[in-house]
Protein backbone atom coordinates (compact mmCIF):
# COMPACT_ATOMS: atom_id res chain seq x y z
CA UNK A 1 6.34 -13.06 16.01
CA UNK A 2 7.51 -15.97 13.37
CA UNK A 3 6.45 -15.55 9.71
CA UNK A 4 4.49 -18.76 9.96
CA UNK A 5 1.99 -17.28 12.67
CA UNK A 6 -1.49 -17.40 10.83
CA UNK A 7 -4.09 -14.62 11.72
CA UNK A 8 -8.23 -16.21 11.10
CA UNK A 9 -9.78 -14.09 8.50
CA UNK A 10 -6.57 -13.26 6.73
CA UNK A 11 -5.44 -14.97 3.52
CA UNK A 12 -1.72 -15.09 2.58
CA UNK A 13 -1.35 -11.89 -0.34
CA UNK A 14 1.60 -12.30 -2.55
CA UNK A 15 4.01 -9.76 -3.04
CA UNK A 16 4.33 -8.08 -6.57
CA UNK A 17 7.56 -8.80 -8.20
CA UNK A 18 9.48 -5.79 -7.39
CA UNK A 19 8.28 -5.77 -4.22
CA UNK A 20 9.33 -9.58 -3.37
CA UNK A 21 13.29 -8.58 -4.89
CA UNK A 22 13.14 -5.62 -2.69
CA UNK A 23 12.29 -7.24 0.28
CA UNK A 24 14.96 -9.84 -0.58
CA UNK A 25 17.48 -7.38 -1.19
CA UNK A 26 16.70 -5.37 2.24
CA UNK A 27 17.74 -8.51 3.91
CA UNK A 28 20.92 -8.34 2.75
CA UNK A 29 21.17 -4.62 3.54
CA UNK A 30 19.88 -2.80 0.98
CA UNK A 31 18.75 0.82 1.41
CA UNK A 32 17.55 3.10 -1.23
CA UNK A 33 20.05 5.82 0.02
CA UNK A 34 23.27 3.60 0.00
CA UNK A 35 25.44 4.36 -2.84
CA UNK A 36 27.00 0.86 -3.28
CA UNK A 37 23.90 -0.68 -4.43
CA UNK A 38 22.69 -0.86 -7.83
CA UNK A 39 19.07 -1.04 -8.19
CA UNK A 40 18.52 -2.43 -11.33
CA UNK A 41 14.96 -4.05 -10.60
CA UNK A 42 13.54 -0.73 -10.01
CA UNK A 43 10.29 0.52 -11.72
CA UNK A 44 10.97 4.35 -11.88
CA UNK A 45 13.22 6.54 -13.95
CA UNK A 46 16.36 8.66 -12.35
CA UNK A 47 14.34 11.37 -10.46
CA UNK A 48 16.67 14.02 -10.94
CA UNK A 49 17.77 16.90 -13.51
CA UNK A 50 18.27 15.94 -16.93
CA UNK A 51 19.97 17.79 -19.46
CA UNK A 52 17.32 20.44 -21.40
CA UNK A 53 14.59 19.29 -19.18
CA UNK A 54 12.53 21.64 -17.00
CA UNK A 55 13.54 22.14 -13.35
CA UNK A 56 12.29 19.68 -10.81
CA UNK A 57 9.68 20.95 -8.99
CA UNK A 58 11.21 21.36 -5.39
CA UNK A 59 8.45 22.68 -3.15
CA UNK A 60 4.48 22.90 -3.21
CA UNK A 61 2.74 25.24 -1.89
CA UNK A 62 -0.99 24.31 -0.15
CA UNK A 63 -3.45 26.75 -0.22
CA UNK A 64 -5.84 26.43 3.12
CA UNK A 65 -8.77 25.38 0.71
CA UNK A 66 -6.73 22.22 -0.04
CA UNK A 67 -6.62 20.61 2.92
CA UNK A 68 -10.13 18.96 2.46
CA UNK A 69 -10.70 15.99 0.65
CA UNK A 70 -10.44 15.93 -3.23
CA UNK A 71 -13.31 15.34 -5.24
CA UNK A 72 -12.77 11.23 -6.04
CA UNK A 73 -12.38 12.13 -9.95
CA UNK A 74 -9.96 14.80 -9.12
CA UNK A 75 -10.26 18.65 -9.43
CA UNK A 76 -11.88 19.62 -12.34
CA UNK A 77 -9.09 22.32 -13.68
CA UNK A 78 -6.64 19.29 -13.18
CA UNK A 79 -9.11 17.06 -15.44
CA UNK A 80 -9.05 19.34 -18.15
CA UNK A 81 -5.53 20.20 -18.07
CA UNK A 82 -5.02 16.58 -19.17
CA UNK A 83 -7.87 16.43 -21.30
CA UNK A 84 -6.21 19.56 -23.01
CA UNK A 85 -3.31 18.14 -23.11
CA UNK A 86 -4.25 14.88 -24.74
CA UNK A 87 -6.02 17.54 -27.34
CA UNK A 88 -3.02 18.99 -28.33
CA UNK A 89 -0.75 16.08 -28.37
CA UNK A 90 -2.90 13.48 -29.99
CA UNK A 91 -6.03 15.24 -31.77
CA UNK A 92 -5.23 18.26 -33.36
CA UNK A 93 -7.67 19.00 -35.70
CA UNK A 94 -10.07 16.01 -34.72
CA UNK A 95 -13.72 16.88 -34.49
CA UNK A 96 -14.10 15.30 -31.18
CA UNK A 97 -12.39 16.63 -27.76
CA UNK A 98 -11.68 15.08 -24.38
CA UNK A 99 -13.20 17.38 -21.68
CA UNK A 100 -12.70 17.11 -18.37
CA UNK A 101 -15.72 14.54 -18.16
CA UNK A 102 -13.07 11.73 -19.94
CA UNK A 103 -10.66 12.16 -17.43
CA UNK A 104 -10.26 10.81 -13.32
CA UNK A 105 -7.36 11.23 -11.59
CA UNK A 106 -6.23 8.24 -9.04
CA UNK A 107 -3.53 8.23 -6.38
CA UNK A 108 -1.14 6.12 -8.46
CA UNK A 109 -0.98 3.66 -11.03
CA UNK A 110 -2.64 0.39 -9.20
CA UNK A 111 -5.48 2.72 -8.02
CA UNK A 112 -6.44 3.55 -11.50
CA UNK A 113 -6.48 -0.30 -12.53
CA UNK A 114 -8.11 -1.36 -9.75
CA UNK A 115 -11.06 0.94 -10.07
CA UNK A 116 -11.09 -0.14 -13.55
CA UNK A 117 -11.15 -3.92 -12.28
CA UNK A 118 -13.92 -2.81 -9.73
CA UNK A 119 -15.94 -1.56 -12.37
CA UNK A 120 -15.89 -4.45 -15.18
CA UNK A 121 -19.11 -6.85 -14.96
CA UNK A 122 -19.36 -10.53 -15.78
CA UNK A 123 -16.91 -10.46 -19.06
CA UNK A 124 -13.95 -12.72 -20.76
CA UNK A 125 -11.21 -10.19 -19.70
CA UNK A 126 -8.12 -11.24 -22.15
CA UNK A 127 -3.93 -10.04 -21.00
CA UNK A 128 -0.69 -10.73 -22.49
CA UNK A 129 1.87 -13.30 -21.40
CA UNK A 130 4.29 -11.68 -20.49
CA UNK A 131 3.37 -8.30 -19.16
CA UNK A 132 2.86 -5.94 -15.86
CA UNK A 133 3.59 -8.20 -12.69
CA UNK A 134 0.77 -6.13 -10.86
CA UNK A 135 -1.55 -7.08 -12.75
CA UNK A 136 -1.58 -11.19 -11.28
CA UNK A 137 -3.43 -10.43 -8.14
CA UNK A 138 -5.12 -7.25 -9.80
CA UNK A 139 -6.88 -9.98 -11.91
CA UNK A 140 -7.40 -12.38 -9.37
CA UNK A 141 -8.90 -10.25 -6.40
CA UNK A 142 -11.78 -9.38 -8.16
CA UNK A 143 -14.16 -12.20 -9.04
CA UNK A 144 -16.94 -10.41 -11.36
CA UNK A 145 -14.93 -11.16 -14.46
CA UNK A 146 -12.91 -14.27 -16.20
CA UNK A 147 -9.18 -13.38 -16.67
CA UNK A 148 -8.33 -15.24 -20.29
CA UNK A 149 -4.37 -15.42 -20.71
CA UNK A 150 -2.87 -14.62 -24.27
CA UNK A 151 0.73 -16.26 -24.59
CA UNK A 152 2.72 -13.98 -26.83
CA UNK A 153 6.01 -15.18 -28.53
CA UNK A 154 9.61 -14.66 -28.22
CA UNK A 155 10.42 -16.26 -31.51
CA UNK A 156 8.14 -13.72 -32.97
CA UNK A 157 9.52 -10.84 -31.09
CA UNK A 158 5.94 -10.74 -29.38
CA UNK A 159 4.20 -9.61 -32.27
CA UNK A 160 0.49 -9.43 -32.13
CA UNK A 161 -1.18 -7.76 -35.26
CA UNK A 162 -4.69 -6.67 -35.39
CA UNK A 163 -6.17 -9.95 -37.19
CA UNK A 164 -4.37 -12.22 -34.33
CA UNK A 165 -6.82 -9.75 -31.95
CA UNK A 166 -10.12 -10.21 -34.10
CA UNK A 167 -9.16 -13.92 -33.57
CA UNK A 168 -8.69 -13.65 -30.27
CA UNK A 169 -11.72 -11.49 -29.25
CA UNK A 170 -14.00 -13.46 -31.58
CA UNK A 171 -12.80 -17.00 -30.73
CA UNK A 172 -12.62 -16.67 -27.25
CA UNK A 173 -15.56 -13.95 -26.15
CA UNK A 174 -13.24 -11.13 -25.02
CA UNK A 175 -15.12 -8.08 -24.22
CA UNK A 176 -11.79 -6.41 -22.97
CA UNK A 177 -8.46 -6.45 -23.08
CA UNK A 178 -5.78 -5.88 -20.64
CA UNK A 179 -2.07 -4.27 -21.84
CA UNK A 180 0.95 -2.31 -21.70
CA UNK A 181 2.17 0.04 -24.65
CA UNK A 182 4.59 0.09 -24.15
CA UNK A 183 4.70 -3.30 -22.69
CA UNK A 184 6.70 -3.71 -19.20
CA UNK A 185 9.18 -5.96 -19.51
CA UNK A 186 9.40 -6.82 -23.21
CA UNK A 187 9.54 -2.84 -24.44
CA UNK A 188 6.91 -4.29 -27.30
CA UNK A 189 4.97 -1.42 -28.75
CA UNK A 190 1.89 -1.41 -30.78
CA UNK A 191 1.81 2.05 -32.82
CA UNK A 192 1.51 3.40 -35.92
CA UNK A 193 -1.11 2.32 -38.58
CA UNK A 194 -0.80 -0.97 -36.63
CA UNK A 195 -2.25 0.35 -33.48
CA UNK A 196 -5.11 2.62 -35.36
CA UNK A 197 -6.49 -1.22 -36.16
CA UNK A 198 -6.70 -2.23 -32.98
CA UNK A 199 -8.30 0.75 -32.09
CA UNK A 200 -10.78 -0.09 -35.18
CA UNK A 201 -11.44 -3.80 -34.05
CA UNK A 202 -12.13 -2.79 -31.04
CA UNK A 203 -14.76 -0.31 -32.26
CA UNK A 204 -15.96 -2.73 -34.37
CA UNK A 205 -16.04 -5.73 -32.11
CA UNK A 206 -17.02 -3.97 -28.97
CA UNK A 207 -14.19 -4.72 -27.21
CA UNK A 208 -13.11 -2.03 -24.69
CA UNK A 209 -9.27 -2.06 -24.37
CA UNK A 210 -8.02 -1.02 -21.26
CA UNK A 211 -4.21 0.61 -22.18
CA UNK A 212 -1.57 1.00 -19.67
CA UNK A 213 0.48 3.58 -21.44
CA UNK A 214 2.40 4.79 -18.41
CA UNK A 215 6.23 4.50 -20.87
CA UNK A 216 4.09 6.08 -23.58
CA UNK A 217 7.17 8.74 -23.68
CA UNK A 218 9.75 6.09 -23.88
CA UNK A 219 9.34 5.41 -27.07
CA UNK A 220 12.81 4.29 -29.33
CA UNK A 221 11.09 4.34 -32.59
CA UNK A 222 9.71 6.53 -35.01
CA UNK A 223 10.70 8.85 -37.02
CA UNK A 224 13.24 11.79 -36.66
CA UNK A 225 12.10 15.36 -35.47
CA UNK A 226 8.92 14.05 -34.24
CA UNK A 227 8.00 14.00 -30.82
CA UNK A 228 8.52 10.39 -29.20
CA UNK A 229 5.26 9.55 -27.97
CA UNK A 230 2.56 7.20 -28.33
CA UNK A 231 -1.08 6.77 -27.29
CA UNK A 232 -4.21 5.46 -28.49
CA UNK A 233 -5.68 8.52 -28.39
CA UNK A 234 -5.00 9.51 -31.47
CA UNK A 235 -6.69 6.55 -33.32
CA UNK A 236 -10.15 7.47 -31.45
CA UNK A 237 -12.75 8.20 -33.45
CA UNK A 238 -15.63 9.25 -30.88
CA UNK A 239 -14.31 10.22 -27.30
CA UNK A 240 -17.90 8.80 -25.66
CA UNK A 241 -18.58 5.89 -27.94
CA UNK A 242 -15.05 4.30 -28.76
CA UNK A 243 -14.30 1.49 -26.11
CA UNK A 244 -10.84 3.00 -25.33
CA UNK A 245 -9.22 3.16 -22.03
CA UNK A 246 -6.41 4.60 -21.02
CA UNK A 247 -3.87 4.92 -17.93
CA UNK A 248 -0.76 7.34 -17.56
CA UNK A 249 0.14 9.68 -14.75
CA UNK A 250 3.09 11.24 -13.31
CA UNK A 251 5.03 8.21 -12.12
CA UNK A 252 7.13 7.81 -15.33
CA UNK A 253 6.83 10.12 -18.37
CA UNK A 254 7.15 13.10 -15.73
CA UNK A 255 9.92 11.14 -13.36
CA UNK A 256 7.76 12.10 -10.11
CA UNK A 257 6.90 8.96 -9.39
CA UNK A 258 6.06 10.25 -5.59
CA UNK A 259 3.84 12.11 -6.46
CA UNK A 260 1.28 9.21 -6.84
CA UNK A 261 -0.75 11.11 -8.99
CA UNK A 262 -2.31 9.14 -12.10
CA UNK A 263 -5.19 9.62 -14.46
CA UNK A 264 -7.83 7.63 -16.09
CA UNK A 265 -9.10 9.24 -19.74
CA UNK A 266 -11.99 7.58 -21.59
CA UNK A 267 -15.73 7.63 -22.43
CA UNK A 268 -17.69 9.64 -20.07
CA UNK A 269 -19.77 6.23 -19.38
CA UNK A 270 -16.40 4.81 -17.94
CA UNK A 271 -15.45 7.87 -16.40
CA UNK A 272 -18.63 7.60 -14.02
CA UNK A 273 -17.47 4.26 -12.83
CA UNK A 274 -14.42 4.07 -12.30
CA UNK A 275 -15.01 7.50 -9.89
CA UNK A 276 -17.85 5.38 -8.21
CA UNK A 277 -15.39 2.54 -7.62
CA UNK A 278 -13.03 5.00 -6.15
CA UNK A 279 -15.34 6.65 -3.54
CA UNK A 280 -15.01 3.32 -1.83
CA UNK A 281 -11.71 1.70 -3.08
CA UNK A 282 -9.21 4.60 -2.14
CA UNK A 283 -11.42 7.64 -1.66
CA UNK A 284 -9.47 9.92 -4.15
CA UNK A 285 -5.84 11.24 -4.53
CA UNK A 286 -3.80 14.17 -2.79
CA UNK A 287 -5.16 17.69 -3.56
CA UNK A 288 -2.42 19.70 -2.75
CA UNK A 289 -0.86 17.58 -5.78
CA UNK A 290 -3.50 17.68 -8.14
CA UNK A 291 -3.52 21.42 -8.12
CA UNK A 292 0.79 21.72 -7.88
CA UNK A 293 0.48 19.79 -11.26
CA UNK A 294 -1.11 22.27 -13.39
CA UNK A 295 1.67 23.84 -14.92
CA UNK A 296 3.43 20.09 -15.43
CA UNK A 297 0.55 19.79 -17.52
CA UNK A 298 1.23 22.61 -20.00
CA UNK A 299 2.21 21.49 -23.53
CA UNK A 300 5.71 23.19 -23.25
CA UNK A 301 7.42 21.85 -20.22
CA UNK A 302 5.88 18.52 -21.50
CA UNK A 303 7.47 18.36 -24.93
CA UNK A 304 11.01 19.36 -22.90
CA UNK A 305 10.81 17.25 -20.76
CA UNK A 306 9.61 13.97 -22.86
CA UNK A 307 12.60 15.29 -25.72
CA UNK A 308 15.02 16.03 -21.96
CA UNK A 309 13.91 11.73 -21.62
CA UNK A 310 14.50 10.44 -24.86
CA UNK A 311 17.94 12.11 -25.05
CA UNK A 312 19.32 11.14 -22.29
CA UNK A 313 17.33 7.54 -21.78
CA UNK A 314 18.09 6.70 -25.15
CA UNK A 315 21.86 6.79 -24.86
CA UNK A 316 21.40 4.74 -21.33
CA UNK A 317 18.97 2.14 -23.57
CA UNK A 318 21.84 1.88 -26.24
CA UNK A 319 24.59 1.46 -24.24
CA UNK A 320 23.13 -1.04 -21.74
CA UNK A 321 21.62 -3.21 -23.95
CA UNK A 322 25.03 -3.36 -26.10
CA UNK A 323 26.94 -4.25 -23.14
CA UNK A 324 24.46 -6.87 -21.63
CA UNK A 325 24.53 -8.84 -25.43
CA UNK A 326 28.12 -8.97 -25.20
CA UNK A 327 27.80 -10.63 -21.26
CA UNK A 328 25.70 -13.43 -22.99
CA UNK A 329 22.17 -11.76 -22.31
CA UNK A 330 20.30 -12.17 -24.96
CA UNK A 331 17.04 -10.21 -26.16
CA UNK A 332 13.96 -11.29 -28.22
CA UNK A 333 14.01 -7.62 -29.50
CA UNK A 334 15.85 -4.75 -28.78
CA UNK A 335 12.70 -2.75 -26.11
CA UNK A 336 10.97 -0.11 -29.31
CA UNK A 337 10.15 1.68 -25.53
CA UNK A 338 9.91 1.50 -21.43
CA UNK A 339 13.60 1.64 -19.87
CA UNK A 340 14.03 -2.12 -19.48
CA UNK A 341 15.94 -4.61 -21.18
CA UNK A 342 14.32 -8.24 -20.97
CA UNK A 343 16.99 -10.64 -20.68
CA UNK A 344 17.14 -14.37 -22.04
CA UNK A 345 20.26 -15.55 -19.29
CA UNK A 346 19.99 -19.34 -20.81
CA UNK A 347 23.03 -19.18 -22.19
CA UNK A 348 25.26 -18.16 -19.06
CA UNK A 349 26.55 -20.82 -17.12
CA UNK A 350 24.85 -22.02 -13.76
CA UNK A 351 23.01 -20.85 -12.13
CA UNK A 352 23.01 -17.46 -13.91
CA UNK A 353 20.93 -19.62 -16.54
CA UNK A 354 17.98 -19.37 -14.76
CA UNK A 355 16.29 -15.97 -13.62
CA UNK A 356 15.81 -16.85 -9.97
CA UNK A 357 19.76 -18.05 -9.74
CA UNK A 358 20.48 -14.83 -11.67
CA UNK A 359 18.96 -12.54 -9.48
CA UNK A 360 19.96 -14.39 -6.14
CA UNK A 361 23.79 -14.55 -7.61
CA UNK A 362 23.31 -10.83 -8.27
CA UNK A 363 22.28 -10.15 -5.10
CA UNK A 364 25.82 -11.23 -3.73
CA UNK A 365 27.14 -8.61 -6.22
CA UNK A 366 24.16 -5.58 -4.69
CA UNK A 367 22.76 -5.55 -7.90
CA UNK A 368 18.82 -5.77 -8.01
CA UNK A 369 17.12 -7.65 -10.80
CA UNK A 370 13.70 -9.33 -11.11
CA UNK A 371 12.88 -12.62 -12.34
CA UNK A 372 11.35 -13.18 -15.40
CA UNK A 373 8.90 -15.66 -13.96
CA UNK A 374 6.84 -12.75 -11.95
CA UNK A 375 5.68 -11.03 -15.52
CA UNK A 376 4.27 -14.85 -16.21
CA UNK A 377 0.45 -13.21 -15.05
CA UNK A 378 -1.15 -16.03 -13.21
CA UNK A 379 -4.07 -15.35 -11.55
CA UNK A 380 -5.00 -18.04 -8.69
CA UNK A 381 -2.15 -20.07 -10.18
CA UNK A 382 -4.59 -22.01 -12.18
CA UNK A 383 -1.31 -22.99 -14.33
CA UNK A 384 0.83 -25.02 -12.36
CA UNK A 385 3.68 -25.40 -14.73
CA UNK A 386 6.99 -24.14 -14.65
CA UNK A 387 6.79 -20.74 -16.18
CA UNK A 388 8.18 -20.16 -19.40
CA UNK A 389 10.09 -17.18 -18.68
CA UNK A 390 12.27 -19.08 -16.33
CA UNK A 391 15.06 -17.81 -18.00
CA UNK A 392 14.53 -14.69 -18.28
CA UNK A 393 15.24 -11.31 -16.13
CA UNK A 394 14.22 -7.72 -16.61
CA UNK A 395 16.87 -5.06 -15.88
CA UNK A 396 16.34 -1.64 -15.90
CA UNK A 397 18.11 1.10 -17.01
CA UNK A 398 16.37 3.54 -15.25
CA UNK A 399 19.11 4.40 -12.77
CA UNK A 400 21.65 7.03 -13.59
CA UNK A 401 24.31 6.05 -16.20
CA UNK A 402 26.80 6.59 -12.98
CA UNK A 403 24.71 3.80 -11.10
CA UNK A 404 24.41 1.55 -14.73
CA UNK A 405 28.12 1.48 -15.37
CA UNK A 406 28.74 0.23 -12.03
CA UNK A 407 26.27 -2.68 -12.20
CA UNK A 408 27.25 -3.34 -15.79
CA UNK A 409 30.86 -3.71 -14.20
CA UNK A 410 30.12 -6.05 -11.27
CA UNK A 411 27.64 -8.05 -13.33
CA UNK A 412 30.56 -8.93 -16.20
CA UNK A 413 33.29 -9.84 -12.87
CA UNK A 414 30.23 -11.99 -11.86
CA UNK A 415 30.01 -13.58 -15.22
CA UNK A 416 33.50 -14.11 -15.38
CA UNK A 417 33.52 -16.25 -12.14
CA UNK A 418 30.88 -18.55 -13.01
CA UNK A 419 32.51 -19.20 -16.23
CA UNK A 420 35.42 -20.41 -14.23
C-alpha cells in the first residue's frame, strides 16, 4: 500500500522529532542493536552500569495480585514513596508535606502531559521557543485551551528572569505555563533564588506552571559537595494551594527509560484530574512496575545513582561539547543541565550550515542528529515562516563515551570533506 493512500476519518499526525530522524535513519539501515551506528539524536541516557552507581535492576518479580489493572493514579505505597522522596530531597524541615494525594503515576512521560493537557479549561496556555518537540501536537490536539508562544533568545543565552514572566503572564493573560528545567535542547536552567521567584509570581499571579523536570539530575551547576539536583519543589510554599506542577519519572534521572513509569506531583485539586483524565486517556501504567520501583525510590540508591550520573555524564558533557566548538559548532551557552549540546552549524560550510543538511549529511556518516527546527513548537503551524532554529541541531551525549568518540570522529572526517 503507497504512503499517499488516504483512509476517511483519519487526519495525517506528524511525527515527533526524534521519531521522524529515526524513521529516516531506519531507511538507511539503522538498528538500535548495530554497533556501527551512532545514535546521537537519541532522548535517553546509556542504560547500563555506571561507575559507583547501584546495580541495574535485572529481573522483576510479579506477585499474582499484580496482574490486575493498576489503580489510574498508581499504587498508593508507590505514591508515597515519591512523595517521601520529594520530602527528603527538597523540603526538609518545611511545614508542609507531599502525601501520596500530590502524586499520580503515568505510563511515561507524554501520558503525564497529556492528562495534564486533558485537564486544563479555556486558558492562555504560554511555552518557550525553543523547547520539548512533543509538546507541538501535545498543544495542538487538544482544543479547550489557547497555546501562546514565548520566543526566548540566543543572544541572551535564553535567559528569562522572573519580571520578563510577570510581563508575560500579565500582558498576555497566561494562566499557565508550559517548560522544561532543565530545558531540552538548550540545557537552560532556571534554579536557585531565580527559580524561588517564579515559583512566587506564580503564587502571586495565579499562574499554575506546569514543570517538565525529567533532567532535573543533570544538572552542571551549583555548588561543590552538594547534591546536583533541581526542582521546584523546594520553592513551594503550600503543597495544595501553590499552582505548581511537576513531571519526572524513571525515563532519565533513573536511566530505565523502559520502564515507562512517570509521575505527576502537585496540589491534591490537580491530582484529581489529571487521574480522571487518565481513566479514559491511557487507563493507568504497569503494576508489576510500580511496585518493582519501590526500593529505586529510597533516598540512598537515589543520591548514588544521581552522584554515579553526574560523574560520569559530566566528563561526557565536557568533552563533547569541547570537541564539537573546535568542529565549528557553536553554542549559545554551554547546557547548565540535560545531556545535549544545542548546536549553531551556520558557520560550517554547505550544507552542514543548515540543520536539515546537517543531519541528512550525517546520516551518510550513521550518525543520528535532530534538526533544530522540530524544538521550533508550532502548534497547527499557525507560523508559516522559516523557523529560526534552522541552523541549529541538538546532539546528545547520552550514548556511551565508546559510542561519542566514534561519532565525534566521523563527524570531524565529515567536516573535513565539505571544507574541501
Amino acid at each position: 500500500m503507497s504512503d499517499d493512500v488516504t483512509i476517511p476519518a483519519f487526519r495525517s499526525v506528524p511525527r515527533t522529532g526524534v521519531i521522524y530522524v529515526t524513521a529516516e535513519a531506519t531507511r538507511r539501515g539503522y538498528r538500535s542493536s548495530d554497533p556501527d551506528w551512532c545514535n546521537l539524536g537519541q532522548g535517553q541516557p546509556e542504560t547500563g552500569d555506571l561507575p559507583g552507581a547501584p546495580a541495574r535492576l535485572g529481573s522483576v518479580n510479579i506477585d499474582v495480585a499484580d496482574m490486575e489493572y493498576a489503580p489510574v493514579a498508581g499504587l498508593w505505597d508507590v505514591r508515597e514513596a515519591i512523595a517521601g522522596l520529594y520530602n527528603r530531597l527538597y523540603r526538609k524541615g518545611m511545614p508542609g508535606q507531599y502525601s501520596a494525594e500530590n502524586v499520580c503515576l503515568s505510563g511515561g512521560g507524554r501520558a503525564a502531559l497529556t492528562r495534564a493537557a486533558a485537564s486544563l479549561g479555556s486558558i492562555n496556555l504560554g511555552h518557550f521557543l525553543p523547547d520539548y518537540t512533543a509538546y507541538e501536537e501535545l498543544l495542538d490536539v487538544f482544543k479547550a485551551f489557547t497555546a501562546i508562544p514565548i520566543l526566548l533568545e540566543g543572544e541572551r543565552g535564553y535567559a528569562f528572569t522572573h519580571e520578563d514572566l510577570r510581563r508575560e503572564v500579565q500582558g498576555r493573560g497566561l494562566s499557565a505555563l508550559l517548560f522544561s528545567n532543565p530545558c531540552n535542547p538548550t540545557g537552560k536552567l532556571v534554579q536557585g533564588d531565580e527559580l524561588a521567584r517564579w515559583v512566587g509570581v506564580a503564587r502571586e499571579l495565579e499562574c499554575t506552571l506546569l514543570i517538565d523536570e525529567f533532567y532535573s539530575h543533570y544538572v552542571w551547576t551549583g555548588r561543590p559537595g552538594h547534591l546536583p539536583v533541581e526542582s521546584a519543589a523546594r520553592y513551594v510554599e503550600d503543597v495544595n494551594r501553590d499552582p505548581i506542577v511537576l513531571f519526572d519519572g524513571f525515563t532519565k534521572n533513573w536511566r530505565y527509560p523502559g520502564w515507562r513509569m512517570t509521575w505527576t506531583v502537585g496540589p491534591k485539586q490537580v491530582i484529581e484530574a489529571v487521574s480522571s483524565a487518565g481513566s479514559f486517556l491511557d487507563g493507568g501504567g504497569s503494576r508489576p512496575l510500580q511496585r518493582a520501583a519501590i526500593p529505586l525510590l529510597q533516598e540512598e540508591p537515589v543520591v548514588a545513582e544521581t552522584m554515579a550520573i553526574h560523574n560520569t555524564f559530566r566528563e561526557k558533557r565536557d568533552r563533547f561539547h569541547s570537541r564539537l566548538e573546535r568542529l565549528g559548532i557553536r553554542t549559545d551557552r554551554a547546557p547548565d543541565g540535560t545531556f545535549y549540546v544545542w548546536g549553531n552549524v551556520s558557520g560550517l560550510p554547505a550544507p552542514l550550515n543548515d540543520g536539515m543538511g546537517f543531519f541528512r549529511a550525517a546520516l551518510e556518516e550513521k550518525i543520528i542528529t535532530v534538526p533544530g527546527e522540530f524544538f521550533d513548537v508550532n502548534p497547527g503551524k499557525r507560523r508559516a515562516r522559516p523557523s529560526r532554529f534552522r541552523s541549529y541541531v541538538r546532539l546528545s551525549f547520552g550514548p556511551s563515551m565508546e559510542v561519542l568518540e566514534k561519532a565525534l570522529t566521523r563527524l570531524e572526517a565529515m567536516v573535513l570533506k565539505h571544507s574541501r
